[in-house]
Protein backbone atom coordinates (compact mmCIF):
# COMPACT_ATOMS: atom_id res chain seq x y z
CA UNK A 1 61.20 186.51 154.11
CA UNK A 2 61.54 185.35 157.75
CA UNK A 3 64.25 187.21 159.78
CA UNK A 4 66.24 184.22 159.83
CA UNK A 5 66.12 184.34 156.43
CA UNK A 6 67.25 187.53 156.03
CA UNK A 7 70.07 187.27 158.99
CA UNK A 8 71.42 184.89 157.14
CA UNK A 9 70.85 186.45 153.82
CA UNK A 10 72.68 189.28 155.02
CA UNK A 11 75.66 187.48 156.45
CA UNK A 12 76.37 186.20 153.08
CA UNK A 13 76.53 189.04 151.21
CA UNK A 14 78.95 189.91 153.63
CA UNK A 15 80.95 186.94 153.36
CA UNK A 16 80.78 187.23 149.23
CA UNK A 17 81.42 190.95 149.51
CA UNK A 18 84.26 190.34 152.06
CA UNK A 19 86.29 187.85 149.39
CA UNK A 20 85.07 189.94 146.24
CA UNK A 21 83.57 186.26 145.26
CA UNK A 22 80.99 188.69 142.99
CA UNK A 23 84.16 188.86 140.18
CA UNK A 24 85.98 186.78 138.05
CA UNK A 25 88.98 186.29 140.65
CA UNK A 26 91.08 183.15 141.44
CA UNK A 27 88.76 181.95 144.59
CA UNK A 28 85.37 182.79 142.74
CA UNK A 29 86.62 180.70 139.98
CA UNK A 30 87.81 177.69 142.06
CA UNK A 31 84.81 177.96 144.40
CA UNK A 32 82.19 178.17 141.46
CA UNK A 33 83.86 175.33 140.09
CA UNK A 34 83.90 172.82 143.67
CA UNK A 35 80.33 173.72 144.58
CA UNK A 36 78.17 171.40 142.69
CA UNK A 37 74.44 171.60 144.73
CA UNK A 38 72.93 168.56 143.65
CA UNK A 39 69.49 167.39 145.44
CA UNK A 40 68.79 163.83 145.72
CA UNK A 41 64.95 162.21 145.75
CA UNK A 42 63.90 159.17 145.35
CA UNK A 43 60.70 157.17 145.16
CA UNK A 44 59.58 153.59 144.66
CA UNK A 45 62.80 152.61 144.63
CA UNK A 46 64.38 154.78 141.84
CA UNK A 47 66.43 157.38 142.90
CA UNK A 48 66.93 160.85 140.64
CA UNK A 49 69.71 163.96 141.19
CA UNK A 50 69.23 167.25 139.91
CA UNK A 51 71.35 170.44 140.04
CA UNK A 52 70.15 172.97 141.91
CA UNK A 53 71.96 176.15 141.55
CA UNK A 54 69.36 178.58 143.18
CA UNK A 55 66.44 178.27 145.55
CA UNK A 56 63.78 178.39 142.62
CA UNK A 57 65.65 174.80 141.38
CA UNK A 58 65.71 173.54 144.90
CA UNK A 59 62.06 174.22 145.30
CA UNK A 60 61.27 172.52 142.07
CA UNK A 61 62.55 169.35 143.16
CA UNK A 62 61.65 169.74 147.11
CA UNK A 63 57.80 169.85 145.18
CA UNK A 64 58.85 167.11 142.55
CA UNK A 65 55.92 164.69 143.82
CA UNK A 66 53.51 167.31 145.50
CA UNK A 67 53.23 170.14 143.12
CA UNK A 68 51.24 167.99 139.97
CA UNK A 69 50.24 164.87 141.49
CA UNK A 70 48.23 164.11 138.81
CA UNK A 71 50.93 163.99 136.24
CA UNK A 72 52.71 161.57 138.09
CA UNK A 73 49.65 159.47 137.90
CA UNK A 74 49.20 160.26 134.61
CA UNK A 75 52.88 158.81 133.93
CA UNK A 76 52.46 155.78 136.22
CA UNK A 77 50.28 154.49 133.37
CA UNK A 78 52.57 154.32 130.61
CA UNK A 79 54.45 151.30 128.98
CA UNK A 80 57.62 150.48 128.88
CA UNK A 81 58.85 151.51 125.20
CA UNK A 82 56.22 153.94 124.69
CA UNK A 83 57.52 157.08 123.65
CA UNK A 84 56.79 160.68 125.60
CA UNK A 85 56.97 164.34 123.90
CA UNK A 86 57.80 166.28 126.84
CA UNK A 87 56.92 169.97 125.45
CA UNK A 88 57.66 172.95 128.06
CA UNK A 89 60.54 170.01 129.95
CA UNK A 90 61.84 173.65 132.27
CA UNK A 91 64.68 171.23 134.63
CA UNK A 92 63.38 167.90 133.53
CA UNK A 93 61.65 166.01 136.15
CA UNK A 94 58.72 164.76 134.75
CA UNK A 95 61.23 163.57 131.91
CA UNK A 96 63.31 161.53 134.17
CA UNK A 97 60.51 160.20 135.82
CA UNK A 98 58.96 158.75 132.69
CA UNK A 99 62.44 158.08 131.92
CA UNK A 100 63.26 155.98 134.70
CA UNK A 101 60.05 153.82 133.79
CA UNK A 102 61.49 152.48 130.77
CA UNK A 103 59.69 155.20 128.69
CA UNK A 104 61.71 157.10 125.81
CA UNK A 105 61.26 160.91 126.17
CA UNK A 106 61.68 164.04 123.93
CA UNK A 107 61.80 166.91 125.87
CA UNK A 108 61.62 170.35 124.28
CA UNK A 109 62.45 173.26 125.98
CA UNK A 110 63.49 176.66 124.34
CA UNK A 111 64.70 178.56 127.41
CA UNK A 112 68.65 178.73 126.96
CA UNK A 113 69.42 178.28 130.99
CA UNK A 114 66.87 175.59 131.73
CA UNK A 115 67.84 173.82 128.52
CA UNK A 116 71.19 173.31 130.36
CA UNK A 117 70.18 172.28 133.34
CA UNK A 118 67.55 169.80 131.49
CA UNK A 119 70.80 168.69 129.71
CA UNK A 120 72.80 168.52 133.09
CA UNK A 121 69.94 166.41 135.02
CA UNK A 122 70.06 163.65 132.22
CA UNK A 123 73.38 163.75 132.51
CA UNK A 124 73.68 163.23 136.27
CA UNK A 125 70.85 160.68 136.14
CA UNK A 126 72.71 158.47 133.55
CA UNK A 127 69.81 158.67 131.01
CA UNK A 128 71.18 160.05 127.60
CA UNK A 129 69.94 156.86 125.90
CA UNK A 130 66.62 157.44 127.35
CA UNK A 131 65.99 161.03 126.85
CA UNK A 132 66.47 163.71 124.08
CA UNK A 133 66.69 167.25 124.47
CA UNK A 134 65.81 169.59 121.90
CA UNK A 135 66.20 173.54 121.82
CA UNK A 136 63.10 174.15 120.55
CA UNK A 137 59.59 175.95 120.91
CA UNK A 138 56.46 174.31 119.71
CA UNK A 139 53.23 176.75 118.34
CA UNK A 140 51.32 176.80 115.50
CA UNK A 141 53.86 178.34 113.47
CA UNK A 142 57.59 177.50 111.91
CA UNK A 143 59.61 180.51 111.93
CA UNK A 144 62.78 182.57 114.05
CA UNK A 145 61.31 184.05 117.11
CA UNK A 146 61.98 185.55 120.24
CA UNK A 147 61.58 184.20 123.74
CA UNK A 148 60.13 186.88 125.90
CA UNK A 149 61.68 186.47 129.40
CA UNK A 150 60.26 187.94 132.75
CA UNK A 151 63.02 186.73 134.57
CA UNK A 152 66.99 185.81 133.43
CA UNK A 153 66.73 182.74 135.84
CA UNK A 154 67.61 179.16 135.67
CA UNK A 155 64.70 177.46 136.51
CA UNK A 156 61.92 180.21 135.73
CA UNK A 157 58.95 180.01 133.99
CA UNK A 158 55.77 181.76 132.61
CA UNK A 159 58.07 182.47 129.43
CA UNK A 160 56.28 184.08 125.65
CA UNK A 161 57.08 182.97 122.90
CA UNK A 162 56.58 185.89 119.95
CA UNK A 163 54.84 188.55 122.33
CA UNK A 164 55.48 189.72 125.67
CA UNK A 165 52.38 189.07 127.38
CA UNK A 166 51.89 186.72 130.75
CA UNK A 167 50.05 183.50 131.31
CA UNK A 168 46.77 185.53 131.46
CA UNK A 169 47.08 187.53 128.34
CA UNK A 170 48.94 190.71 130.13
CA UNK A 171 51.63 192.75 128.77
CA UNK A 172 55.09 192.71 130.92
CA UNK A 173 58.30 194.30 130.80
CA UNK A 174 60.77 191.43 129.53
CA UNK A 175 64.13 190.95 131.84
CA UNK A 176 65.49 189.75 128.22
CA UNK A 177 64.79 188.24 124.49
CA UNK A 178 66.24 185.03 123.58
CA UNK A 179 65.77 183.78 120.08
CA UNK A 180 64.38 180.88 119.23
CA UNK A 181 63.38 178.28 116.93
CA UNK A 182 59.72 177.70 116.38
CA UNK A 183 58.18 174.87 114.88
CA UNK A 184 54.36 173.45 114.82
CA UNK A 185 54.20 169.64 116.34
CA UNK A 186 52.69 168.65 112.33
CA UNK A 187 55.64 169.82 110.75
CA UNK A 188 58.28 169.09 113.21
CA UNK A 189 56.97 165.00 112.82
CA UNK A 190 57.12 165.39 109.15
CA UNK A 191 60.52 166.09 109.40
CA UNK A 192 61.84 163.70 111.99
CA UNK A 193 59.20 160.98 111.76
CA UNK A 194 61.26 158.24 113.65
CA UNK A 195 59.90 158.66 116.71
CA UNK A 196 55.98 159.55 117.23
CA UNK A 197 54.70 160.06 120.61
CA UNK A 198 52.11 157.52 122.23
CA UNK A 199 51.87 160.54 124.80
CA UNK A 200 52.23 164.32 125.29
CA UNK A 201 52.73 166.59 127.92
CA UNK A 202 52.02 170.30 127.13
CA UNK A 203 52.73 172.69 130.01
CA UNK A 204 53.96 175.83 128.36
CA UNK A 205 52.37 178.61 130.93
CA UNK A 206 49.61 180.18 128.20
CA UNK A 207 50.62 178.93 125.29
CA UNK A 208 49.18 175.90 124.97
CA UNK A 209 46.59 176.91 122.47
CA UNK A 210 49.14 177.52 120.14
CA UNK A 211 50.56 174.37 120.92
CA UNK A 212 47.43 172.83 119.92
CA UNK A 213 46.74 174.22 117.09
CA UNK A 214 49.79 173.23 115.17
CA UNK A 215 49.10 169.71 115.95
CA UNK A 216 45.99 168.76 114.48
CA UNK A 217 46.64 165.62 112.82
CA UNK A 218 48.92 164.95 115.06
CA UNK A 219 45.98 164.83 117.33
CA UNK A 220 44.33 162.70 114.96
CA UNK A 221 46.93 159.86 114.85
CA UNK A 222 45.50 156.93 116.54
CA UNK A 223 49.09 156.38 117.58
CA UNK A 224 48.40 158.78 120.19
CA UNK A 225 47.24 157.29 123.05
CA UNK A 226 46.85 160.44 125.65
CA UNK A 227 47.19 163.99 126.12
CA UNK A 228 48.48 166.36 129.11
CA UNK A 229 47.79 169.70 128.83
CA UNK A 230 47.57 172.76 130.90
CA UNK A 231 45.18 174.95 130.42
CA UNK A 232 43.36 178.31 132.17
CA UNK A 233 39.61 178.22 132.78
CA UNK A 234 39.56 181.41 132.81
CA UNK A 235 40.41 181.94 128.94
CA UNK A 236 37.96 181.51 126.17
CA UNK A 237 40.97 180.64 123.58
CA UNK A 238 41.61 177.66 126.33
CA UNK A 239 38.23 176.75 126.71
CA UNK A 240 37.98 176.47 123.14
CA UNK A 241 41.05 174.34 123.10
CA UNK A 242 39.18 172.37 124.59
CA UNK A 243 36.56 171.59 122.33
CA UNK A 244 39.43 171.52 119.34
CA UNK A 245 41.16 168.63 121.25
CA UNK A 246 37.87 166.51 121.57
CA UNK A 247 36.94 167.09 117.82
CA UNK A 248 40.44 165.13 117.32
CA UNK A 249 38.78 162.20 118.29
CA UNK A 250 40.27 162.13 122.09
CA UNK A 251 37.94 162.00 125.65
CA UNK A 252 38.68 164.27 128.50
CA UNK A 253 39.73 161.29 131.51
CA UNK A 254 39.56 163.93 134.17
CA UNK A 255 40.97 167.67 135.15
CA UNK A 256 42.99 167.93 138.15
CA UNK A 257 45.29 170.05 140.00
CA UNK A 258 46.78 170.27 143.69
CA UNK A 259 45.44 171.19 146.41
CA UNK A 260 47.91 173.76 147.02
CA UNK A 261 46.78 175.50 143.82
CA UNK A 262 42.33 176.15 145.13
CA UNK A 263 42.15 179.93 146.06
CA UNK A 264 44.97 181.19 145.01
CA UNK A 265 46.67 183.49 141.42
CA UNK A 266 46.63 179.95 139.48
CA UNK A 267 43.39 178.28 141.14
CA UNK A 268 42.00 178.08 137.47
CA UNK A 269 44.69 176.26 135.96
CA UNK A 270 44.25 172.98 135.38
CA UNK A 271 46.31 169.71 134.56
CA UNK A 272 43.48 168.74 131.54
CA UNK A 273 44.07 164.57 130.88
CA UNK A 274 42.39 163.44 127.36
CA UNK A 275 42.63 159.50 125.85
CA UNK A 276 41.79 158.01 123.00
């Protein structure tokens, strides 16, 4: 942090401190309520709003069209009507963006905090018709399960589901442990069949393998017509994933990621695109 940063850091804590705004009083209450920090983008035309209540949300948006480049290409060649699975949504902008193409979206995401800002971004963008949220973690398992945390912040990622152990496979000491409902993709579209997806998006920060393997014939539908999924290089479950996903009858289109990404903790993380 710059020491502009942390001037101004410091001057308000005082100001909070000053007003006892960290408490439940009158002008906490009536201030909480009146600020509504709500960033505005827009491209092509089409504009999109999304609540921001911290710097980690304003960042995610600020990044909206930099960060993955490659899954907004990937998006920019769907069909109107076709239907997205959104699975790891976090604040919803790669839903909204598919949204505002005329595509219809289900967007999972188990995380209590970003599930209601996902909820609060369709809401400000006026697409409830167009997208559906859903509480709920996809693996290759159906069972109660908990949600292993590293941080208790809206907007965060690199979330466990059923273990605490990071993106890479290492054990960390959990901020908290949300429950959660678990369900493989197979089972979840025997249930609730009315809507199939032409495409997914997996990005759920190392557990993607999981993801994968509880949707093998979902895989195998030739309804699907491509895949997004993020996976490490650097793992051999991944890298078997992989091979799994091409045994389904799909073809790897291309890997990508940012420039932003080459040399640095997640340079072998890649956006992997597969097609029928």
């Amino acid at each position: 942090m710059n020491l502009h940063r942390r001037l101004f850091a410091f001057a308000l804590d005082c100001f909070v401190d000053a007003f006892g705004l960290r408490r439940a009083n009158r002008l906490a209450c009536h201030l909480a309520e009146r600020i509504s920090p709500v960033y505005d983008v827009k491209r092509d035309g089409q504009s999109y709003s999304f609540y921001c209540p911290n710097r980690l949300t304003q960042w995610r948006v600020e990044t909206f069209f930099t960060k993955e480049p490659e899954t907004i290409e990937w998006i920019d060649t769907f069909q109107r009507g076709e239907i997205l699975f959104d699975v790891g949504a976090n604040i919803g902008l790669y839903s909204l963006y598919a949204a505002r193409k005329g595509v219809f979206v289900v967007a999972f995401e188990p995380e209590s905090q970003n599930y209601a800002l996902l909820n609060r971004n369709v809401y400000l963008n006026g697409l409830s018709d167009a997208v559906v949220c859903l509480n709920v973690a996809l693996s290759d398992r159906n069972c109660l399960d908990y949600l292993y945390l590293p941080e208790f912040l809206p907007g965060s990622a690199l979330n466990n589901l059923g273990t605490a152990l990071d993106w890479r496979k290492r054990p960390f000491k959990p901020k908290f442990k949300q429950g959660a409902i678990s369900h493989t993709l197979d089972s979840f579209l025997m249930s609730y069949s009315n809507h199939f997806p032409n495409h997914i998006k997996i990005d759920v920060d190392g557990l993607e393998a999981k993801v994968i393997r509880g949707a093998r014939e979902t895989l195998r539908d030739k309804r699907l017509k491509s895949l997004s999924v993020e996976l490490n290089d650097g793992l051999p479950e991944d890298r078997e994933t992989i091979e799994s996903i091409r045994s389904s009858g799909m073809t790897l289109l291309h890997k990508k990621h940012a420039d932003m990404f080459e040399g640095g903790e997640f340079g072998a993380v890649y956006n992997y695109c597969f097609v029928r």
